[in-house]
N, C-alpha and C. Protein backbone atom coordinates (compact mmCIF):
# COMPACT_ATOMS: atom_id res chain seq x y z
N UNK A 1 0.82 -1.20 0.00
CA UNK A 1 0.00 0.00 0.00
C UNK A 1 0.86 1.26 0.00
N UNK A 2 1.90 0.92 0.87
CA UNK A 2 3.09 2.57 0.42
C UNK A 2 2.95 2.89 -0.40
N UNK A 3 4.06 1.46 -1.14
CA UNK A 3 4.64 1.91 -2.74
C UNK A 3 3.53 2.57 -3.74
N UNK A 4 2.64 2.07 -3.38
CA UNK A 4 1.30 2.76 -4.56
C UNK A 4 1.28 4.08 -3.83
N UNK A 5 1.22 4.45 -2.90
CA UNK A 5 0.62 5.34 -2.17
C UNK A 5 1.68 6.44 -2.39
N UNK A 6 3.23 5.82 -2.30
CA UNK A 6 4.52 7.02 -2.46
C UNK A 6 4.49 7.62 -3.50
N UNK A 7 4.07 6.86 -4.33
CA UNK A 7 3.78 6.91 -6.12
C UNK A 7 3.40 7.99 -6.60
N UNK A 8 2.59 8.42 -5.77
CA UNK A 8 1.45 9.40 -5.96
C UNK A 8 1.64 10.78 -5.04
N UNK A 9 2.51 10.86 -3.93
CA UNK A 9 3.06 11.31 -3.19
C UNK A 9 2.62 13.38 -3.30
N UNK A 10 3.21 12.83 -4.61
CA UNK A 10 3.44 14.59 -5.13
C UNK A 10 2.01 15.50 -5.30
N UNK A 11 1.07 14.75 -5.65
CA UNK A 11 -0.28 14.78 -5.52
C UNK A 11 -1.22 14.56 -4.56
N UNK A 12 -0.28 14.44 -3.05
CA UNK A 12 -1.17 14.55 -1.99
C UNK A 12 -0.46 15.71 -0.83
N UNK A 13 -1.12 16.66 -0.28
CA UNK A 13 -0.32 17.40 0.30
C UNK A 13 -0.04 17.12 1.92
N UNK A 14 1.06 16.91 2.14
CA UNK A 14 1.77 16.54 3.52
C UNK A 14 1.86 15.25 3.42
N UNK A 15 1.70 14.78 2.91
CA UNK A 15 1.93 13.21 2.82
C UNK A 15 2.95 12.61 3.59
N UNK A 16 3.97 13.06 3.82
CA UNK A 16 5.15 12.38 5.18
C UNK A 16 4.21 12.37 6.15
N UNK A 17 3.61 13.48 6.38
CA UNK A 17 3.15 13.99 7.86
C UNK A 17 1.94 12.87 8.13
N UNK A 18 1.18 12.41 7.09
CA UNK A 18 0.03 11.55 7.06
C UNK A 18 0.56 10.34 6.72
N UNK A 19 1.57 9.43 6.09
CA UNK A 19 2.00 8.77 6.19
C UNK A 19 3.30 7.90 7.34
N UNK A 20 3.42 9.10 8.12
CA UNK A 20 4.17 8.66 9.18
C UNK A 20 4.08 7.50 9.93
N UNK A 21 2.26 7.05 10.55
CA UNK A 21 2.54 5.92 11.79
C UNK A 21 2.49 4.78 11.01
N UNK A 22 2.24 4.74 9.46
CA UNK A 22 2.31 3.31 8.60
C UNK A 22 4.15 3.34 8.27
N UNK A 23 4.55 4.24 7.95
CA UNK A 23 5.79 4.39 7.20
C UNK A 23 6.29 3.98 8.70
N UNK A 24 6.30 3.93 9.52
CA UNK A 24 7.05 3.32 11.22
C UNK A 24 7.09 2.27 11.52
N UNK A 25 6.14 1.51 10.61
CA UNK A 25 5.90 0.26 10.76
C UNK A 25 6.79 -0.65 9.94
N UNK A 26 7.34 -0.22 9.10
CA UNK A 26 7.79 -0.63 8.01
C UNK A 26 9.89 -0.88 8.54
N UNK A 27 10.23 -0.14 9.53
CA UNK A 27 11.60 0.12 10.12
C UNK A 27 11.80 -1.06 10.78
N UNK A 28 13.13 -1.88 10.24
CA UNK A 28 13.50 -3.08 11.04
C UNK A 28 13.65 -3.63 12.14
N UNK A 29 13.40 -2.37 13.45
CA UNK A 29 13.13 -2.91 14.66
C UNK A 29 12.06 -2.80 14.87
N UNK A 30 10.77 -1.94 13.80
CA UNK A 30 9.45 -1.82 14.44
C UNK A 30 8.67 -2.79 14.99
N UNK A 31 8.01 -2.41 16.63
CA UNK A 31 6.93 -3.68 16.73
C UNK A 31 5.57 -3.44 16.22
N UNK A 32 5.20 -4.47 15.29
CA UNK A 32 4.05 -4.47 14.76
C UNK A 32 2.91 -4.18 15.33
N UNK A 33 2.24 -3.07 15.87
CA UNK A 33 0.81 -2.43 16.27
C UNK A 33 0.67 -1.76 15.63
N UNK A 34 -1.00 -2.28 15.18
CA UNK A 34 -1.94 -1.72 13.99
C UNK A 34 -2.94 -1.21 15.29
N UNK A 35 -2.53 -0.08 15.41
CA UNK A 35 -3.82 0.58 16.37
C UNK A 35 -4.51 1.56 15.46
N UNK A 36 -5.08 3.03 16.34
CA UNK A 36 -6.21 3.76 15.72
C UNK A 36 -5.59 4.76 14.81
N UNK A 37 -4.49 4.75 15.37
CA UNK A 37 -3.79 5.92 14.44
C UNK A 37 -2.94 5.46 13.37
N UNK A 38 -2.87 4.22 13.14
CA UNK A 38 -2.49 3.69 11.90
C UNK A 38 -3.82 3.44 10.91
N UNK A 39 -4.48 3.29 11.84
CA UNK A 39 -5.99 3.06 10.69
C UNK A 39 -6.31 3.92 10.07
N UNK A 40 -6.15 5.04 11.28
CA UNK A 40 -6.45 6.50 10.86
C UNK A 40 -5.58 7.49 9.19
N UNK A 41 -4.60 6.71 9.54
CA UNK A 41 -3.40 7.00 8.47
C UNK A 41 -4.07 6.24 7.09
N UNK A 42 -4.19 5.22 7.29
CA UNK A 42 -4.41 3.97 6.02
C UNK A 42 -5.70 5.02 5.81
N UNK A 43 -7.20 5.20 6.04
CA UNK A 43 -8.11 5.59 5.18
C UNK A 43 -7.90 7.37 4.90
N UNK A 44 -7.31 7.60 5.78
CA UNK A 44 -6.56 9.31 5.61
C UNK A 44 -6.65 9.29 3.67
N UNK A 45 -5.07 8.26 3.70
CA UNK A 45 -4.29 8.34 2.39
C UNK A 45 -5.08 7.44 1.68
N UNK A 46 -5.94 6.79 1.93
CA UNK A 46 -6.75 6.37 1.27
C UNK A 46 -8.16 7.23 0.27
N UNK A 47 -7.94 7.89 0.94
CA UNK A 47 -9.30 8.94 1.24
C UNK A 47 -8.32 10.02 -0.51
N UNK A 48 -7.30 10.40 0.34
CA UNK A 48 -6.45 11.13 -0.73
C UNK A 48 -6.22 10.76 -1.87
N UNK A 49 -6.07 9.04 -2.13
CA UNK A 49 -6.17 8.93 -3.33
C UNK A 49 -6.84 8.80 -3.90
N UNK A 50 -8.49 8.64 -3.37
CA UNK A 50 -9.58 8.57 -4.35
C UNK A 50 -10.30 9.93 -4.42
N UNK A 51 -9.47 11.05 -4.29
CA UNK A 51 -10.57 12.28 -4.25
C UNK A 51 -9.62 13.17 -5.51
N UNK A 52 -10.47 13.63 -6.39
CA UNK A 52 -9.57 14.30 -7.35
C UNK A 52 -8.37 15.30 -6.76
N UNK A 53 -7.31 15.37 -7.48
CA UNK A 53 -6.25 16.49 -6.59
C UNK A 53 -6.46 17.58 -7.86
N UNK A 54 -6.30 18.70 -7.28
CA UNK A 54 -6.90 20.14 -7.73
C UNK A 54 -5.36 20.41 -7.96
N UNK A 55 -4.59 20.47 -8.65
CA UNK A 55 -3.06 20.81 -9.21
C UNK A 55 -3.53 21.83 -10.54
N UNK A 56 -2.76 22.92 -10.76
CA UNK A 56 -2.73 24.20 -12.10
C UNK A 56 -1.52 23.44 -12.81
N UNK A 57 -1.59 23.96 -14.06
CA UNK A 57 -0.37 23.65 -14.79
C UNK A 57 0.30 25.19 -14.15
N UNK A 58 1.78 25.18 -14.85
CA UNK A 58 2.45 26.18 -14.57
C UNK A 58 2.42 27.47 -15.37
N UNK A 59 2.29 28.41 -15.23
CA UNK A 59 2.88 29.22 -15.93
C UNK A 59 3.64 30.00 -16.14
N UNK A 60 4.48 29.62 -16.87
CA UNK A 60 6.29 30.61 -16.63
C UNK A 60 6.51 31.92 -17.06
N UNK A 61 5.57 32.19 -17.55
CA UNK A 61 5.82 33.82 -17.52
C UNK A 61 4.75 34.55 -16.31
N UNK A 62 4.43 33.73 -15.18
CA UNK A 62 4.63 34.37 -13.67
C UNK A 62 5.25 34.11 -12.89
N UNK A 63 5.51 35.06 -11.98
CA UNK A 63 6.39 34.28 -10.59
C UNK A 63 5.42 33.06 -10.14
N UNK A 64 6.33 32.39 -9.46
CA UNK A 64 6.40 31.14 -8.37
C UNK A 64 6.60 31.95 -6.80
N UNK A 65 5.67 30.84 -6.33
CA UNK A 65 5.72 30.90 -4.73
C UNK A 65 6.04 29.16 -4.31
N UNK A 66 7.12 30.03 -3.23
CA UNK A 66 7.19 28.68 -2.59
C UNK A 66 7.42 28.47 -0.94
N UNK A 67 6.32 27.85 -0.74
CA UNK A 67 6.24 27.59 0.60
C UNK A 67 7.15 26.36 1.47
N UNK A 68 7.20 26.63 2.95
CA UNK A 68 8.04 25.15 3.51
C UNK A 68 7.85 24.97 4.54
N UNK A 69 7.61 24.11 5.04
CA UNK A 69 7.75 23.80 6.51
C UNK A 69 8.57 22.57 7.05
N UNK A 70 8.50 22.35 7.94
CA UNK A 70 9.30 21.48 8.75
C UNK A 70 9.00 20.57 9.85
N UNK A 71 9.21 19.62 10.55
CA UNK A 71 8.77 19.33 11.95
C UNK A 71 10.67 18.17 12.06
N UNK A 72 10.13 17.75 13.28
CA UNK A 72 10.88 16.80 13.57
C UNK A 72 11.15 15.88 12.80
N UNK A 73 10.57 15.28 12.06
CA UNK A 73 10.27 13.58 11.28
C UNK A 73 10.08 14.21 9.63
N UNK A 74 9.87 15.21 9.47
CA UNK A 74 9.33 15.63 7.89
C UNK A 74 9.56 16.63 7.46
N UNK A 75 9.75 16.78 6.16
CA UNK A 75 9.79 18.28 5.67
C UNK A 75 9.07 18.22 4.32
N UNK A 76 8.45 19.68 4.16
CA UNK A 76 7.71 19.43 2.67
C UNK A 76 7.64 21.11 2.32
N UNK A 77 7.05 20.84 0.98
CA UNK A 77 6.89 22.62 0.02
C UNK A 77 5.96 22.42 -0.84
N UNK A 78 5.01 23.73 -1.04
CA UNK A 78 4.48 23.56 -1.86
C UNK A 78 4.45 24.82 -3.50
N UNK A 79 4.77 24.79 -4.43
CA UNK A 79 4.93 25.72 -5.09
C UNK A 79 3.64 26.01 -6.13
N UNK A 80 3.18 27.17 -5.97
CA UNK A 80 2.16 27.87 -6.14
C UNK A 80 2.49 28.89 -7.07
N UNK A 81 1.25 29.66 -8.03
CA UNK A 81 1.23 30.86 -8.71
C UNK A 81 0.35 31.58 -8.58
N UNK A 82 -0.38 32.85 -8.49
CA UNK A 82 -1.47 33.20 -8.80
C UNK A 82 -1.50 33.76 -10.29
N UNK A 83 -2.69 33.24 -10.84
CA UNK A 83 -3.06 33.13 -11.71
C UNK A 83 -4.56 33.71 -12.24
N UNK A 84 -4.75 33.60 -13.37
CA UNK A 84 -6.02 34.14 -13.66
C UNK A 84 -7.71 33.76 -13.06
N UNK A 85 -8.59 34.08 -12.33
CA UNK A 85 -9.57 33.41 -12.00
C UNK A 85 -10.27 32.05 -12.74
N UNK A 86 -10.21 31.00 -12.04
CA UNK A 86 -10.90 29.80 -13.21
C UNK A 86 -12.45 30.69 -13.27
N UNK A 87 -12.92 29.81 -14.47
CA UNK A 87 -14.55 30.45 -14.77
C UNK A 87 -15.46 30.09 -13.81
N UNK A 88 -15.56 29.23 -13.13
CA UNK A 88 -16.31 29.05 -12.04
C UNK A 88 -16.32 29.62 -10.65
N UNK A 89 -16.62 29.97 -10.38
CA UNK A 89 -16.09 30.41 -8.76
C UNK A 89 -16.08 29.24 -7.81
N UNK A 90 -16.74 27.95 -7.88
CA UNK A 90 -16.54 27.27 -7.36
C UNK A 90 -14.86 26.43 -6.95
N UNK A 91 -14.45 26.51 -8.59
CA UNK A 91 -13.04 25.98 -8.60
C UNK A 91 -12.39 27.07 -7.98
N UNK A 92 -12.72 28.38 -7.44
CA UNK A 92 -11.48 29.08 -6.66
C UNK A 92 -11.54 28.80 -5.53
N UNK A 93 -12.10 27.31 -4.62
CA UNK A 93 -12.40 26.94 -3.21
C UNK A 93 -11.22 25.67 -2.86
N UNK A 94 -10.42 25.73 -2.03
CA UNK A 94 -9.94 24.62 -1.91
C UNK A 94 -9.68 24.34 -0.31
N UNK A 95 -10.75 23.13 0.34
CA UNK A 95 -10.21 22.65 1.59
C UNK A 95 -10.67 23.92 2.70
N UNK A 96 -12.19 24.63 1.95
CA UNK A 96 -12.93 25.45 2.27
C UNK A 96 -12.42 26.93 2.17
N UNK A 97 -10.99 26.88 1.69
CA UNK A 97 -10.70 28.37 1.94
C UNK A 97 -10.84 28.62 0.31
N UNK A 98 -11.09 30.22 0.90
CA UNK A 98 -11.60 30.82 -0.49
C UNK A 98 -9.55 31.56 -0.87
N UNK A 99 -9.48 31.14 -2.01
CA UNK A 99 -7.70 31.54 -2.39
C UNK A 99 -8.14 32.81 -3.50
N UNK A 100 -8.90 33.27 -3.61
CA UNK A 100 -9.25 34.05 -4.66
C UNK A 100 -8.34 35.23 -4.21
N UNK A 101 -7.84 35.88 -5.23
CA UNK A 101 -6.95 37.20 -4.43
C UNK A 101 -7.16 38.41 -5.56
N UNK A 102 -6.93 39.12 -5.41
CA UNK A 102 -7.17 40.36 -6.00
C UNK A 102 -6.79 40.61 -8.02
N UNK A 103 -6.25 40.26 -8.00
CA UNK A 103 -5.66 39.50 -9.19
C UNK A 103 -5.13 38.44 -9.74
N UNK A 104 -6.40 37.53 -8.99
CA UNK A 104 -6.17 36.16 -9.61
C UNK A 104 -6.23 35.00 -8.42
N UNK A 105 -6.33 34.07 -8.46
CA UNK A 105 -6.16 33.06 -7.31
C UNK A 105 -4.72 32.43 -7.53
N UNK A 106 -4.75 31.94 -6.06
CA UNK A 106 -3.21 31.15 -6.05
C UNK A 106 -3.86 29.49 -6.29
N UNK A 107 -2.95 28.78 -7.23
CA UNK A 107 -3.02 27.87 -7.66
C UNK A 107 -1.81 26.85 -7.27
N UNK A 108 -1.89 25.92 -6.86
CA UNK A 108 -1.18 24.44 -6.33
C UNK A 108 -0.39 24.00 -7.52
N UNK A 109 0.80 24.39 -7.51
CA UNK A 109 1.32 23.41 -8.77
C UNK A 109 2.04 21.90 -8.40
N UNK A 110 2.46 21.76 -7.26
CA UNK A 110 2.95 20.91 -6.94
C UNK A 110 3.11 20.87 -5.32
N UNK A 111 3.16 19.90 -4.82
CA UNK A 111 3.25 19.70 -3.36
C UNK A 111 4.54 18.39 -3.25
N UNK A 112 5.42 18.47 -2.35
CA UNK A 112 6.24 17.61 -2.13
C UNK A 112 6.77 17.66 -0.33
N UNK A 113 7.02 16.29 -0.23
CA UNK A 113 7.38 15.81 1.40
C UNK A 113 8.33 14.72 1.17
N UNK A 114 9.16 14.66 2.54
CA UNK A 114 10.40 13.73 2.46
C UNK A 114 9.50 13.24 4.47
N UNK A 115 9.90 12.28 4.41
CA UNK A 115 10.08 11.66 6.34
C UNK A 115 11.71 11.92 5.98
N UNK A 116 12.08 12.25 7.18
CA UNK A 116 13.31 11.97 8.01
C UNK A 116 13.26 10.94 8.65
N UNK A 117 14.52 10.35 8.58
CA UNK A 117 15.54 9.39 9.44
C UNK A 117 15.59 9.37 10.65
């Protein structure tokens, strides 16, 4: 279920951070407990891969934004543009927040995460 799941990685956002208590399981001294928060993980990323991911193509004649964060166990970024309003107003909603901005909405071009060692 990783490997399919890493696969796809780039197209789910935080994915270290939500893949963590399965990816623990997987470490050569781990002891095997499948409790709530591994379950919780499995239909999480489960959940992520069956729901369309909302990604813009790029466009290079605008700037890029790029975001980052960090924790103990993970690090990830996500690089963004704002761009022209889609025709719907619905598509300017993502994960309830409204991204619409004054000239244009910011658009998801890519999301990426690593776990740490």
């Amino acid at each position: 279920f990783l490997g399919l799941a890493s696969y796809y990685r780039k197209f789910i956002r935080a994915f270290a951070d939500k893949s963590h208590p399965l990816t623990a399981l997987t470490r050569k001294s781990a002891e095997w407990k499948w409790g709530e928060e591994q379950r919780d993980a499995f239909e999480c990323i489960k959940n992520c891969l069956i729901t369309r991911p909302v990604l813009g193509y790029p466009d290079f004649s605008r700037e890029f934004v790029i975001y980052t964060d960090a924790s103990g166990y993970g690090i990830g970024s996500v690089l963004a543009q704002i761009q022209p309003p889609p025709q719907s107003a619905d598509l300017a909603e993502s994960d309830g927040q409204d991204l619409r901005k004054s000239d244009g909405v910011e658009v998801v071009i890519a999301y990426t995460s690593k776990q740490l060692n």
